[in-house]
Protein backbone atom coordinates (compact mmCIF):
# COMPACT_ATOMS: atom_id res chain seq x y z
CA UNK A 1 0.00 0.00 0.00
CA UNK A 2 1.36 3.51 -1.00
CA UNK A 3 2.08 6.01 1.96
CA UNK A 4 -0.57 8.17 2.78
CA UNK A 5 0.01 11.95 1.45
CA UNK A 6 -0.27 14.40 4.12
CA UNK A 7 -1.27 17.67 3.23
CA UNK A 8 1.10 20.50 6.00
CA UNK A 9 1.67 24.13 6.12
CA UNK A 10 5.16 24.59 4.20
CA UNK A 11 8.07 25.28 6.12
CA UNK A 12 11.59 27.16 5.73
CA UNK A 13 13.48 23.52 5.43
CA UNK A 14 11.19 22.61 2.00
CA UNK A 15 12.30 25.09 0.01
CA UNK A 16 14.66 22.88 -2.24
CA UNK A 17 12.21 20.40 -2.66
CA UNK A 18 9.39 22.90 -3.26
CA UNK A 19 11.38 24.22 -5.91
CA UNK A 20 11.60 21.35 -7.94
CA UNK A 21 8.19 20.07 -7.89
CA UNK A 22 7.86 23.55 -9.05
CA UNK A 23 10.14 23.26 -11.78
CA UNK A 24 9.52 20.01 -12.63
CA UNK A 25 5.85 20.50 -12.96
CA UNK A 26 5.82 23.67 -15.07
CA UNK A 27 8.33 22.32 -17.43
CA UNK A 28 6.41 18.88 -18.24
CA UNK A 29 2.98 20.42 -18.23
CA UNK A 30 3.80 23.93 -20.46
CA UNK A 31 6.55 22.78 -22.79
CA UNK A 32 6.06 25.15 -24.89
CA UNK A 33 5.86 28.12 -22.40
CA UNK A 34 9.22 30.26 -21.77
CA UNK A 35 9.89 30.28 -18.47
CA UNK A 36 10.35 33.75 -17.28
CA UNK A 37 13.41 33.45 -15.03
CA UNK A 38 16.18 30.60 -15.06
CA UNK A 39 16.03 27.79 -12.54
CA UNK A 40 18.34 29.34 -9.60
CA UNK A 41 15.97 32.14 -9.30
CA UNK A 42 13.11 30.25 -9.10
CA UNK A 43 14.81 28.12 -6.23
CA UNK A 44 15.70 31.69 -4.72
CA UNK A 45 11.79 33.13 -5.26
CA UNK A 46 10.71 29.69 -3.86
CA UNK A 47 13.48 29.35 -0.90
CA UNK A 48 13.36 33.30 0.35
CA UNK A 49 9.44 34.32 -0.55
CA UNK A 50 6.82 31.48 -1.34
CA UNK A 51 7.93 28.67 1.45
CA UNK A 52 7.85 31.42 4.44
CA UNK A 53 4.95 33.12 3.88
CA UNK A 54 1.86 31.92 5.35
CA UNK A 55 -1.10 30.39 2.94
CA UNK A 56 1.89 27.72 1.09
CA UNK A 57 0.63 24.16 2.09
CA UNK A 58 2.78 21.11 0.64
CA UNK A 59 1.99 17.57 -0.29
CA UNK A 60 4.37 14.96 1.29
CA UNK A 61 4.50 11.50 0.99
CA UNK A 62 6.91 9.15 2.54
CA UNK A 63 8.88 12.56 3.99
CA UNK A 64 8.62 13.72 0.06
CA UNK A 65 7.66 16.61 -0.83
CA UNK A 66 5.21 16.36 -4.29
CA UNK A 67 3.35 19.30 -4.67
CA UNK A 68 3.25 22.74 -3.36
CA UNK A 69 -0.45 24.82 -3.05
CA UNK A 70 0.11 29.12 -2.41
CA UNK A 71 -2.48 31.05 -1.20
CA UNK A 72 -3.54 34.19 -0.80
CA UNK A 73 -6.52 36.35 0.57
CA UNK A 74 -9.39 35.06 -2.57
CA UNK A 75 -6.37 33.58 -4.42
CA UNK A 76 -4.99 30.77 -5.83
CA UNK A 77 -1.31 31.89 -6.32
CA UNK A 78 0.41 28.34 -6.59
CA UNK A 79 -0.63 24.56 -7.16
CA UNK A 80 1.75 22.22 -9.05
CA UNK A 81 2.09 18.56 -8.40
CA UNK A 82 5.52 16.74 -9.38
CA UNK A 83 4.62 14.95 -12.79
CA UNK A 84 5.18 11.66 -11.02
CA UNK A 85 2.38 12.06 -8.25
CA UNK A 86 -0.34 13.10 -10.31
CA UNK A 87 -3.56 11.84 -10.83
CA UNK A 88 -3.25 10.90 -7.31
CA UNK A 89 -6.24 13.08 -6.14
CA UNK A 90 -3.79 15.40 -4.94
CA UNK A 91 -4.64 18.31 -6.55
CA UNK A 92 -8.47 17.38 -5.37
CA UNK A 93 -7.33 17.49 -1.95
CA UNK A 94 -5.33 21.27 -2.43
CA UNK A 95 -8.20 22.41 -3.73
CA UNK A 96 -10.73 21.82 -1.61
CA UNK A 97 -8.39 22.62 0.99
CA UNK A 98 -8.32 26.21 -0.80
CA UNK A 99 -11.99 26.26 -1.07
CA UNK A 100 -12.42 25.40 2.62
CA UNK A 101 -9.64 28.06 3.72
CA UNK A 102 -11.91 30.54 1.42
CA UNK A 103 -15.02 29.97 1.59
CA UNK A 104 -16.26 33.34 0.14
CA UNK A 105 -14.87 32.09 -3.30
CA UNK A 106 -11.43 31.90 -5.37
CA UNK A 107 -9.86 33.21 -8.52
CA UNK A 108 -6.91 31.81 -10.52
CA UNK A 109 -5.07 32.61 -13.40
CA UNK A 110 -3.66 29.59 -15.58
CA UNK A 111 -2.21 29.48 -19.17
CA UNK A 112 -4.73 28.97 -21.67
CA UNK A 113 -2.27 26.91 -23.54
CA UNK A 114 -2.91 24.35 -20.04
CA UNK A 115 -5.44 22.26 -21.48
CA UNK A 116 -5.28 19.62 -18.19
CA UNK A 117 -5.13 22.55 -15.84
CA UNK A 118 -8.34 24.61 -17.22
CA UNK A 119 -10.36 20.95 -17.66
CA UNK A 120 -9.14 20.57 -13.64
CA UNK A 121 -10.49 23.53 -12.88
CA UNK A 122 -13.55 23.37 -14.54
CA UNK A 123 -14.23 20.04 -12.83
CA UNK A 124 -14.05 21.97 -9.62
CA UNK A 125 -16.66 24.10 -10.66
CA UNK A 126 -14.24 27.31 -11.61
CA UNK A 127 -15.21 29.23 -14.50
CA UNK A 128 -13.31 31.17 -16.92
CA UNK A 129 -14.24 34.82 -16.46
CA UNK A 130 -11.24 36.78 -18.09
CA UNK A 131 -8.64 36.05 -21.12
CA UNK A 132 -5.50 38.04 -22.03
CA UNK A 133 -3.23 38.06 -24.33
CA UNK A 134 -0.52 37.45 -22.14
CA UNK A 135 0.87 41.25 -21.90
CA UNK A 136 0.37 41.55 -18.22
CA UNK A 137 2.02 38.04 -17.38
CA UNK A 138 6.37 37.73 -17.19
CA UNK A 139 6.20 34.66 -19.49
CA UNK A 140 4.35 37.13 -21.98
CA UNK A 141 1.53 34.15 -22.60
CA UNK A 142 -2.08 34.18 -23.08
CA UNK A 143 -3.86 33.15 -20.01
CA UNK A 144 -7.30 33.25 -18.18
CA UNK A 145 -8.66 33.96 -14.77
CA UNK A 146 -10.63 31.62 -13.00
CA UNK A 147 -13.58 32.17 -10.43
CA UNK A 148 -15.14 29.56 -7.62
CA UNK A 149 -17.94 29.60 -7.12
């Protein structure tokens, strides 16, 4: 039987790990998206901002670390899952975490280019309210916001 996943309020110590589920994650599910700042930063941004501030929750599993979940006051900032843990119900469990932890409703923005994210997302009864072109994002690609309920 496969180790339970425990769902914990990230700490200072994940911040290596955190990072690359992060990395991992965006680079097998956007291929073709340019990241918008090389790998060391993103371990900085993850390491010195995201992992210390309070609303980051992480998924472990056998003292692994496979997904990371940011929040913020009516936001989802963050949610990526290490390629190799999902379809785990993982990301089920974040978000209605996130829906629990805001009940008053949640917006997201997500590539539109993320075909498995925005199907995810529908499933969990967000709806696409916005679409850009991608000028006002650092990766400079089209995306859409999200709104529960």
């Amino acid at each position: 039987m496969a180790d339970p996943v425990v769902l914990r309020p990230a700490r200072a110590d994940d911040g290596a790990a955190v990072a690359e589920v992060w990395l991992r994650s965006f680079d097998a599910a956007l291929p073709t998206v340019r990241r918008a700042h090389p790998d060391d930063e993103v371990r900085r941004w993850v390491r010195e901002e995201l992992v210390v501030r309070a609303g980051t929750w992480v998924a472990e599993t056998a003292g692994d670390v496979v997904g990371v979940l940011a929040l913020s006051p009516g936001w989802i900032d963050q949610l990526y899952l290490d390629p190799d843990a999902r379809g785990q119900g993982i990301g089920d469990r974040f978000v209605a975490l996130a829906q629990q932890r805001e009940p008053s409703g949640l917006q997201l923005w997500t590539f539109q280019v993320n075909g498995p994210a925005r199907r995810f997302y529908e499933r969990h009864g967000f709806v696409a309210v916005e679409r850009t072109d991608g000028a006002g994002n650092q990766e400079r690609e089209p995306d859409v916001r999200y709104r529960w309920p």
